[in-house]
Protein backbone atom coordinates (compact mmCIF):
# COMPACT_ATOMS: atom_id res chain seq x y z
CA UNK A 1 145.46 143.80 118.16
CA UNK A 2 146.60 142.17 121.19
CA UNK A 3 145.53 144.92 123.70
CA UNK A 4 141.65 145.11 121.77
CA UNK A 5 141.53 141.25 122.68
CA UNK A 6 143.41 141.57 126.79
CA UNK A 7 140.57 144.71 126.97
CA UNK A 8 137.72 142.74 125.90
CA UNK A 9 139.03 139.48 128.03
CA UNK A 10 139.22 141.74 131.03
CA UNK A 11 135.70 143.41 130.33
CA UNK A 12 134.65 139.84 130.05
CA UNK A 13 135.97 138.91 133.15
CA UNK A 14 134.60 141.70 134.59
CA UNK A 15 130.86 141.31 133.46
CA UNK A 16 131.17 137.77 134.94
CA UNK A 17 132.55 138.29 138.41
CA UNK A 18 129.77 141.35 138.60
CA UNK A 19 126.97 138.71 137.34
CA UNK A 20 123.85 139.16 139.53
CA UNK A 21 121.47 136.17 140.65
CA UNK A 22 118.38 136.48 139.32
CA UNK A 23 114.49 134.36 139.92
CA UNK A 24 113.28 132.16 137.38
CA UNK A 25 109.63 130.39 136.96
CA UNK A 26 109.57 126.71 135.96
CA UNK A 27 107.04 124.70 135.78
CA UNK A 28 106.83 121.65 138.15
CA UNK A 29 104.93 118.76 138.65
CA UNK A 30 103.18 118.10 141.80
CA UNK A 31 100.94 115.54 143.58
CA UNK A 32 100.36 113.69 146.83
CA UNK A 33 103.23 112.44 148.18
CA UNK A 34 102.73 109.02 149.07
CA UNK A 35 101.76 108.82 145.27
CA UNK A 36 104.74 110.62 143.99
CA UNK A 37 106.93 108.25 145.93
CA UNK A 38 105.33 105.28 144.78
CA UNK A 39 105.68 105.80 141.65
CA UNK A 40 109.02 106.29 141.61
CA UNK A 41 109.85 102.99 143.47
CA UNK A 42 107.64 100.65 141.66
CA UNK A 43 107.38 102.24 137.90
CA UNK A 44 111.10 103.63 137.76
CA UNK A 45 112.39 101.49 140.62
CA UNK A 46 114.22 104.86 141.69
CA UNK A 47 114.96 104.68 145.73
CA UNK A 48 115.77 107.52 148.01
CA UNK A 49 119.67 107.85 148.26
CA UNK A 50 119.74 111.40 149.78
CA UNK A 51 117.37 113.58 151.88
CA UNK A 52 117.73 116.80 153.82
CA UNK A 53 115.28 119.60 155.22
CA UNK A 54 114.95 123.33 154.64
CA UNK A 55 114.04 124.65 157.65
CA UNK A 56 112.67 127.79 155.84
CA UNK A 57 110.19 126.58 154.07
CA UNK A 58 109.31 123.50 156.35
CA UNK A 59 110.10 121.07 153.36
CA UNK A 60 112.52 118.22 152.62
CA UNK A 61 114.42 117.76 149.36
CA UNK A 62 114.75 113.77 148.45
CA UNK A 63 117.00 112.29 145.58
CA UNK A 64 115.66 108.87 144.06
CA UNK A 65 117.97 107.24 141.71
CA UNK A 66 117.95 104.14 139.96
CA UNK A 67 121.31 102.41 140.76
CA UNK A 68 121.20 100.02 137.69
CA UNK A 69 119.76 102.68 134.65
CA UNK A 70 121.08 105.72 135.97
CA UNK A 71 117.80 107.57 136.19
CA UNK A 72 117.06 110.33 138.75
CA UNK A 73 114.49 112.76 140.39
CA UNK A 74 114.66 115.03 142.89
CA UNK A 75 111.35 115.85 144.72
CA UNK A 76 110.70 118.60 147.43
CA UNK A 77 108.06 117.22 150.02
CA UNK A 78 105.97 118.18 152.74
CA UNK A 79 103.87 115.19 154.18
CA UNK A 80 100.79 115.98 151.97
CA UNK A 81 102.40 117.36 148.80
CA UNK A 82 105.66 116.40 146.41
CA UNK A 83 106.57 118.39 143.53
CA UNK A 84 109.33 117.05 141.21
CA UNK A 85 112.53 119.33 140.69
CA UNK A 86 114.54 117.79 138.33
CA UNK A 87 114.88 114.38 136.79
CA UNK A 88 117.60 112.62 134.31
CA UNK A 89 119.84 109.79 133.70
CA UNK A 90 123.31 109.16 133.74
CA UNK A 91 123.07 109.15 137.91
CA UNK A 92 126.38 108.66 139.26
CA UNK A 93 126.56 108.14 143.10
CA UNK A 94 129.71 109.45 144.77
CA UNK A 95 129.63 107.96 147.90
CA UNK A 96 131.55 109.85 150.42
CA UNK A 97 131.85 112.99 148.21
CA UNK A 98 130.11 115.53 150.71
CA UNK A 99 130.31 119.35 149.92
């Protein structure tokens, strides 16, 4: 019994480590950016907290989080269009915590 359960851990193990990335289609919201923003500082009083570019797609990526409720989006902009990523709560800023 114990080697059926080390060969099925180690084909386990194996089918992880091999796992391939794959492409995914979600919808997202978009609209103009000034708009998008706004609405996140005055409705959800979110404010940008992080930002950084993608050179290969010309875009920025902004995170807007609400320091007192916890609540988060993160946007990718050009200056004409924003389109929201992600959003959630729970936000938890880890200030000095850079990867």
């Amino acid at each position: 019994m114990q080697k059926i359960i080390m060969a099925f851990l180690l084909c386990l193990t194996s089918t992880v480590a091999n796992a391939q990335p794959f492409q995914t289609t979600k919808p997202v919201l978009c609209d103009e950016s000034k708009k998008l923003i706004s609405t996140l500082n005055e409705k959800w009083n979110e404010k940008l907290q992080w930002s950084g570019n993608d050179g290969a797609n010309n875009s920025k990526y902004g995170l807007f989080v609400n320091e007192k409720t916890g609540t988060w989006t993160l946007l990718q902009l050009t200056p004409e269009v924003a389109c929201i990523i992600g959003f959630g709560d729970n936000a938890k800023l880890l200030l000095g915590s850079v990867i």
